[in-house]
C-alpha atoms as a PDB file:
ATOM      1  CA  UNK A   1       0.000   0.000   0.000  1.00  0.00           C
ATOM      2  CA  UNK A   2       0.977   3.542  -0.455  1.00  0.00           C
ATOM      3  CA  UNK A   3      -0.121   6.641   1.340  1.00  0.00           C
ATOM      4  CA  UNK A   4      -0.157  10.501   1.258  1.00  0.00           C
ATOM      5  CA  UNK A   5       0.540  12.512   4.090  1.00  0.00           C
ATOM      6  CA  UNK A   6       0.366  16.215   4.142  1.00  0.00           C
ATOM      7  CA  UNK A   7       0.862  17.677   7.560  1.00  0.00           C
ATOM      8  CA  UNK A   8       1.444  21.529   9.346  1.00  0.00           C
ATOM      9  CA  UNK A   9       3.146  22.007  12.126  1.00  0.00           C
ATOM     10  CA  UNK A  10       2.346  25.239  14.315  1.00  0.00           C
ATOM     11  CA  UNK A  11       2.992  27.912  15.752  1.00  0.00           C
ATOM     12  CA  UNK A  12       3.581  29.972  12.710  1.00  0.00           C
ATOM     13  CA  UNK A  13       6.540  32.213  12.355  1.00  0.00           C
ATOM     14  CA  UNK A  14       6.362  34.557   9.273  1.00  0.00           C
ATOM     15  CA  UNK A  15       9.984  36.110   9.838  1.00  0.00           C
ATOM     16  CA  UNK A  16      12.327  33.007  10.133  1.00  0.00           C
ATOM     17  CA  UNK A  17      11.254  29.329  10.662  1.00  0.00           C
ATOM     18  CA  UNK A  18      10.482  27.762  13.862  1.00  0.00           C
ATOM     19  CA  UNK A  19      12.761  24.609  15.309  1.00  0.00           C
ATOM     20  CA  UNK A  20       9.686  22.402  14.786  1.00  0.00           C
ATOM     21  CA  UNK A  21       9.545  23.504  10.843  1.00  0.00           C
ATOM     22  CA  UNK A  22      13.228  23.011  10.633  1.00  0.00           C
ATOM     23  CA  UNK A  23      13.107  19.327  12.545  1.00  0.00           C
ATOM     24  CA  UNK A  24      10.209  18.211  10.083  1.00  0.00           C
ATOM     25  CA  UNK A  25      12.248  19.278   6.929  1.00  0.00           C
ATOM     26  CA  UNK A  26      15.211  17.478   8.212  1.00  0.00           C
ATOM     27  CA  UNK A  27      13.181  14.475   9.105  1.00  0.00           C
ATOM     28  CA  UNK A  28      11.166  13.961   5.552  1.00  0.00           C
ATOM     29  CA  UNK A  29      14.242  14.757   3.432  1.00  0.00           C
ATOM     30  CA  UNK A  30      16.628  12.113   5.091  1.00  0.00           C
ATOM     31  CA  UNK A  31      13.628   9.604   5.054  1.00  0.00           C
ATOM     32  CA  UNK A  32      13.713   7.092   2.219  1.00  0.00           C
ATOM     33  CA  UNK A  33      10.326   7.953   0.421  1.00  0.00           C
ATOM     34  CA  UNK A  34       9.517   8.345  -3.339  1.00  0.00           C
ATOM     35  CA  UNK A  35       8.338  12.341  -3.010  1.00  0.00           C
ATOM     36  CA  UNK A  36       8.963  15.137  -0.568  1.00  0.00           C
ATOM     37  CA  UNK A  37       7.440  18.146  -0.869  1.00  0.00           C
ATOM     38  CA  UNK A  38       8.643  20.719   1.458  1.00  0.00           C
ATOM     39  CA  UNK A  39       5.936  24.146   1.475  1.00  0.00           C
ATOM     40  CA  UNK A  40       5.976  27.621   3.581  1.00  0.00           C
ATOM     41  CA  UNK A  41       3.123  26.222   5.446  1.00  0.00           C
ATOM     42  CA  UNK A  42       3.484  22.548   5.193  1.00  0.00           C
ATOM     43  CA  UNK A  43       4.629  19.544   3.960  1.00  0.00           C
ATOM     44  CA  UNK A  44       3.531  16.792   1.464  1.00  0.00           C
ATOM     45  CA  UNK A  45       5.335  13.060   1.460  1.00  0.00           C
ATOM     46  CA  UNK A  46       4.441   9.874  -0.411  1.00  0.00           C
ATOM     47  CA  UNK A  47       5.747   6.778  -0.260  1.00  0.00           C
ATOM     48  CA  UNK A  48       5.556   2.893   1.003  1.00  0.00           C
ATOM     49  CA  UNK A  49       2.738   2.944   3.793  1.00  0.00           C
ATOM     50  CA  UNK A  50       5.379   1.240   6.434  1.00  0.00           C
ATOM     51  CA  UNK A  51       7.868   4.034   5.551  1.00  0.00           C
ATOM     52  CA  UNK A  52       5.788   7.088   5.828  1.00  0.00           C
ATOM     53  CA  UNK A  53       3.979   5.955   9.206  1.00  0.00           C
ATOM     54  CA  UNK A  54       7.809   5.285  10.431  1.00  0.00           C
ATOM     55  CA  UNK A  55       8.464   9.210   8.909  1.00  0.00           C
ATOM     56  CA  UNK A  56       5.007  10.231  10.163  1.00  0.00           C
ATOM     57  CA  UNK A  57       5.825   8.668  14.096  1.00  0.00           C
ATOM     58  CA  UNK A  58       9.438  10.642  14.111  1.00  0.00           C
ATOM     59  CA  UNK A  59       7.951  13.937  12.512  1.00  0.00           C
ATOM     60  CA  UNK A  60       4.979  13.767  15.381  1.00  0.00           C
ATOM     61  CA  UNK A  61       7.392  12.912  17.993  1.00  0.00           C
ATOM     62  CA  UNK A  62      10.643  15.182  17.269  1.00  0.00           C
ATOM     63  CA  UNK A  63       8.445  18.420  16.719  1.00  0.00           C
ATOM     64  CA  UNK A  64       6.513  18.361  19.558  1.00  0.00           C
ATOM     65  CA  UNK A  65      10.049  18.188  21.106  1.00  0.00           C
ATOM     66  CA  UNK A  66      11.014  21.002  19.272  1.00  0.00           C
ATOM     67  CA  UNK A  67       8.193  23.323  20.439  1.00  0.00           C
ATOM     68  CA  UNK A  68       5.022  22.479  18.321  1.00  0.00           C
ATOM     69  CA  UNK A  69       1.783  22.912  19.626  1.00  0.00           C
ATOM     70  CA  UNK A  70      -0.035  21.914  17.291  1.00  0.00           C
ATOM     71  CA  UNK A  71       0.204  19.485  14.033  1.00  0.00           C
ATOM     72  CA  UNK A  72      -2.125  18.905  11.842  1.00  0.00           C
ATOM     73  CA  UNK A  73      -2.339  15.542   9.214  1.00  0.00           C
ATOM     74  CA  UNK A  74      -4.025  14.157   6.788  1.00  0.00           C
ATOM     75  CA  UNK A  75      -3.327  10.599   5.636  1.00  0.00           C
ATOM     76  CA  UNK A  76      -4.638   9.001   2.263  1.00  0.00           C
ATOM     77  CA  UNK A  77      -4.358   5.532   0.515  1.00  0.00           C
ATOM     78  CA  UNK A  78      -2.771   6.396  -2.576  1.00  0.00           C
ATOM     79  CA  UNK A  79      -4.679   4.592  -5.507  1.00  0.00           C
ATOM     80  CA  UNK A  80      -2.685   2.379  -8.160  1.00  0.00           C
ATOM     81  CA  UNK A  81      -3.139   1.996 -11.597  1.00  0.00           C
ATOM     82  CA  UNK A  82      -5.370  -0.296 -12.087  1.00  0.00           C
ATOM     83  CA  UNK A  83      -7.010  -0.378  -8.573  1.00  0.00           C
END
């Protein structure tokens, strides 16, 4: 199975990004997934299901750690050819 996940991490900072945005970054683009997507205001990955909810546990975990209050997700089954 594959899956989407786009996700947010808050607070915002408009000036300069916060640790948590900087932690997430780091996290997706050393994970091993088939797209990254790094945005202003969030973040889209894609990839083998077990890799992105291994991705998905560390980005929850590490930002919180990092000062987020708040992150926001949404997962989705990413259709196949075919299916």
């Amino acid at each position: 199975m594959r899956l989407k996940v786009e996700f947010t991490t808050e607070p915002f900072d408009l000036d300069e990004p916060p640790a948590h945005a900087s932690v997430a970054r780091a996290v997706i683009e050393a994970a091993p997934l088939d797209m990254v997507e790094v945005g202003p205001f969030g973040n889209t990955v894609e990839g083998a299901s077990d890799a992105v909810l291994a991705v998905l546990d560390d980005v929850l975990r590490r930002t919180l750690a990092a000062g987020a209050t708040r992150v926001s997700v949404q997962l989705n089954v990413v259709r196949e050819a075919g299916e």
